[in-house]
Structure formats: structure tokens, C-alpha cells
C-alpha atoms as a PDB file:
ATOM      1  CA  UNK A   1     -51.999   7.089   3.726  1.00  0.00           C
ATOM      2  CA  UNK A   2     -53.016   4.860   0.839  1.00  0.00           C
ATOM      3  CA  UNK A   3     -50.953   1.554  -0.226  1.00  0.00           C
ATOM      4  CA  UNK A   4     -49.026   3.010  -3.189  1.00  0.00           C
ATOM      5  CA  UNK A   5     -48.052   5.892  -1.092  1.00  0.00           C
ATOM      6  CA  UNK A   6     -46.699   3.634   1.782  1.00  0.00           C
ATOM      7  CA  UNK A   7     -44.927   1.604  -0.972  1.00  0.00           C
ATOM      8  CA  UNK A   8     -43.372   4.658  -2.204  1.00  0.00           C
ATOM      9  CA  UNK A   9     -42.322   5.536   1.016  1.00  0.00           C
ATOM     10  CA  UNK A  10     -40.569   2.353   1.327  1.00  0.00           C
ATOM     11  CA  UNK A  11     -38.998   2.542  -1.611  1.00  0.00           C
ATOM     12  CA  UNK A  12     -36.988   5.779  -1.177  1.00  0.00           C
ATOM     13  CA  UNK A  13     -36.089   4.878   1.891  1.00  0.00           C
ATOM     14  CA  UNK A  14     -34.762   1.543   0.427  1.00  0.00           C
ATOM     15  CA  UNK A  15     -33.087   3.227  -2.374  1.00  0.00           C
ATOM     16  CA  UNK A  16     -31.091   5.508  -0.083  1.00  0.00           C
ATOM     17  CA  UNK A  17     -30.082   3.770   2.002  1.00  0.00           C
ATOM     18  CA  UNK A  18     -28.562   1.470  -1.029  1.00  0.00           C
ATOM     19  CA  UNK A  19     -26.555   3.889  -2.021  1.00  0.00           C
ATOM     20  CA  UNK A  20     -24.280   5.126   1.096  1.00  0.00           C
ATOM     21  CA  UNK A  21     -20.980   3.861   1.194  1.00  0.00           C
ATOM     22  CA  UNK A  22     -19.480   2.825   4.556  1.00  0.00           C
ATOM     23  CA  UNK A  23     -16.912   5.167   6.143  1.00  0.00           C
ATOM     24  CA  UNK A  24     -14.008   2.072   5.822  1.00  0.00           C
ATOM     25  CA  UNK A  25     -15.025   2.085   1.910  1.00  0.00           C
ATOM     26  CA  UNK A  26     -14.694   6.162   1.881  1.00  0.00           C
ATOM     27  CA  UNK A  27     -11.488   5.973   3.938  1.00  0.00           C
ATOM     28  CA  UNK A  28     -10.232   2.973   2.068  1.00  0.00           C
ATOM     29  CA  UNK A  29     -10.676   5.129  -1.511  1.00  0.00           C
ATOM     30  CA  UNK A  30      -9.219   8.382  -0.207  1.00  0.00           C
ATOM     31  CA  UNK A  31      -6.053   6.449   1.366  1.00  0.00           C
ATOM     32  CA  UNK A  32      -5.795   4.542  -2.910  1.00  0.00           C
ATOM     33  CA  UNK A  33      -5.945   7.805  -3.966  1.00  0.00           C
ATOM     34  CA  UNK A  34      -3.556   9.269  -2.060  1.00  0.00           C
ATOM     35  CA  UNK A  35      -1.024   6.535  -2.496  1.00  0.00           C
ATOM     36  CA  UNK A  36      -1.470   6.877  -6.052  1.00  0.00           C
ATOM     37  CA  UNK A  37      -0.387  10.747  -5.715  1.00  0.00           C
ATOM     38  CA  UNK A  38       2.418  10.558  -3.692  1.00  0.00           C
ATOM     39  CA  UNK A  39       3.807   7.934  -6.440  1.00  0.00           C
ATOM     40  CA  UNK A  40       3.273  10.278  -9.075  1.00  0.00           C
ATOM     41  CA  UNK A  41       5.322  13.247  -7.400  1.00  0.00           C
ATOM     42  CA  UNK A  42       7.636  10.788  -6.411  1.00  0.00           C
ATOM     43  CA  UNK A  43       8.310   9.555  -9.761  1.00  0.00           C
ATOM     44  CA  UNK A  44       7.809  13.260 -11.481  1.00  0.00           C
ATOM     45  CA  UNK A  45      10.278  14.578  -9.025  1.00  0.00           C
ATOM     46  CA  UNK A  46      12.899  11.554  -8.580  1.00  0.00           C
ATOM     47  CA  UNK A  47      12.601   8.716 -10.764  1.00  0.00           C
ATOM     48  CA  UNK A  48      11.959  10.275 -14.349  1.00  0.00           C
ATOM     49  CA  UNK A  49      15.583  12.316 -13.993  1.00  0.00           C
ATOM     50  CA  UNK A  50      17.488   9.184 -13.480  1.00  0.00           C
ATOM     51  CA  UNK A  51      17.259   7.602 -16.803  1.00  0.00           C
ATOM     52  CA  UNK A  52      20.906   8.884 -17.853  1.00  0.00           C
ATOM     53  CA  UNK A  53      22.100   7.989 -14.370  1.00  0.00           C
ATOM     54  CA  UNK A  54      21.378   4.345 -15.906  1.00  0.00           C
ATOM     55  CA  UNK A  55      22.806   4.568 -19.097  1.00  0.00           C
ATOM     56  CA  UNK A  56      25.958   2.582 -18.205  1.00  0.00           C
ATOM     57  CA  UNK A  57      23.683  -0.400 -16.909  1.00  0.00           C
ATOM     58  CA  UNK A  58      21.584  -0.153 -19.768  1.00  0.00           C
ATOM     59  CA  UNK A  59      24.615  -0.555 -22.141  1.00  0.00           C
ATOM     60  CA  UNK A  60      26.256  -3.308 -20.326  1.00  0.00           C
ATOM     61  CA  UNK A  61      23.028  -5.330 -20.613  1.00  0.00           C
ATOM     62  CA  UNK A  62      22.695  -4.439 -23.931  1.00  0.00           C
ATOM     63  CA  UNK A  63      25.905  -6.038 -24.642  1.00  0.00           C
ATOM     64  CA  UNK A  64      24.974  -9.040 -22.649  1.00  0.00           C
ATOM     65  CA  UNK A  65      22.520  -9.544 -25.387  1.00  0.00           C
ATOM     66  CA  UNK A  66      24.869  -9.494 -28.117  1.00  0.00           C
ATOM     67  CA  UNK A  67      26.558 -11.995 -26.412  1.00  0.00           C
ATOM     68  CA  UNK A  68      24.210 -13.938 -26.417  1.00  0.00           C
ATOM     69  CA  UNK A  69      22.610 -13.744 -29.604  1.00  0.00           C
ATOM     70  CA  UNK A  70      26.421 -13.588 -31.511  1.00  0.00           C
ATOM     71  CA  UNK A  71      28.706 -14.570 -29.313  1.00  0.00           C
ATOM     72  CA  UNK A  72      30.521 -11.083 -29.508  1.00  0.00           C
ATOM     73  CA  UNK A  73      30.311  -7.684 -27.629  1.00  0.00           C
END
């Protein structure tokens, strides 16, 4: 085995083992992506149909800020 093929040899096996990730790192990804899903269907299927549920709340604080800014509601 010459020099430049031993340094080769050391090379790939430097450069692979470079680029593993850990198991915690894999798990730690899958388990962000998953949270990130479950929010989405939670919002898509909850959340997003509430918006005229809060349309009283959203009036009273507009008038809070006419109030505020003129003095009357």
C-alpha cells in the first residue's frame, strides 16, 4: 500500500464518520417534527374555526380603543 493510498484511506474513513448524526440528534429532529404536525392539525382542525366564536371580544376591544384614542365608544 503506497502513502497516498493510505492517506486516502484515512480520509474516507474521516469523512464518514463526519457526517453521521447521533441517534439523540435523529430522535431529537423527528420528535420537532412531529410537534410541529400535531400543531398544524390542531390548529387546521380547532383553532382556525373559532375566529367568529371571538367576534364579540374582538369588538369590545375594539371599542376599548376608541376610548382611548376619542374618549367615546
Amino acid at each position: 500500500m503506497t502513502t497516498a493510498e493510505t492517506d486516502l484511506t484515512a480520509l474516507a474513513a474521516h469523512d464518514t464518520s463526519s457526517r453521521g448524526v447521533s441517534a439523540p440528534q435523529a430522535w431529537a429532529v423527528a420528535a420537532g417534527i412531529a410537534v410541529i404536525m400535531v400543531q398544524g392539525v390542531v390548529y387546521f382542525l380547532l383553532i382556525r374555526h373559532q375566529a367568529e366564536g371571538f367576534a364579540d371580544l374582538l369588538g369590545r376591544a375594539s371599542n376599548f380603543q376608541s376610548l382611548k384614542t376619542t374618549g367615546n365608544i
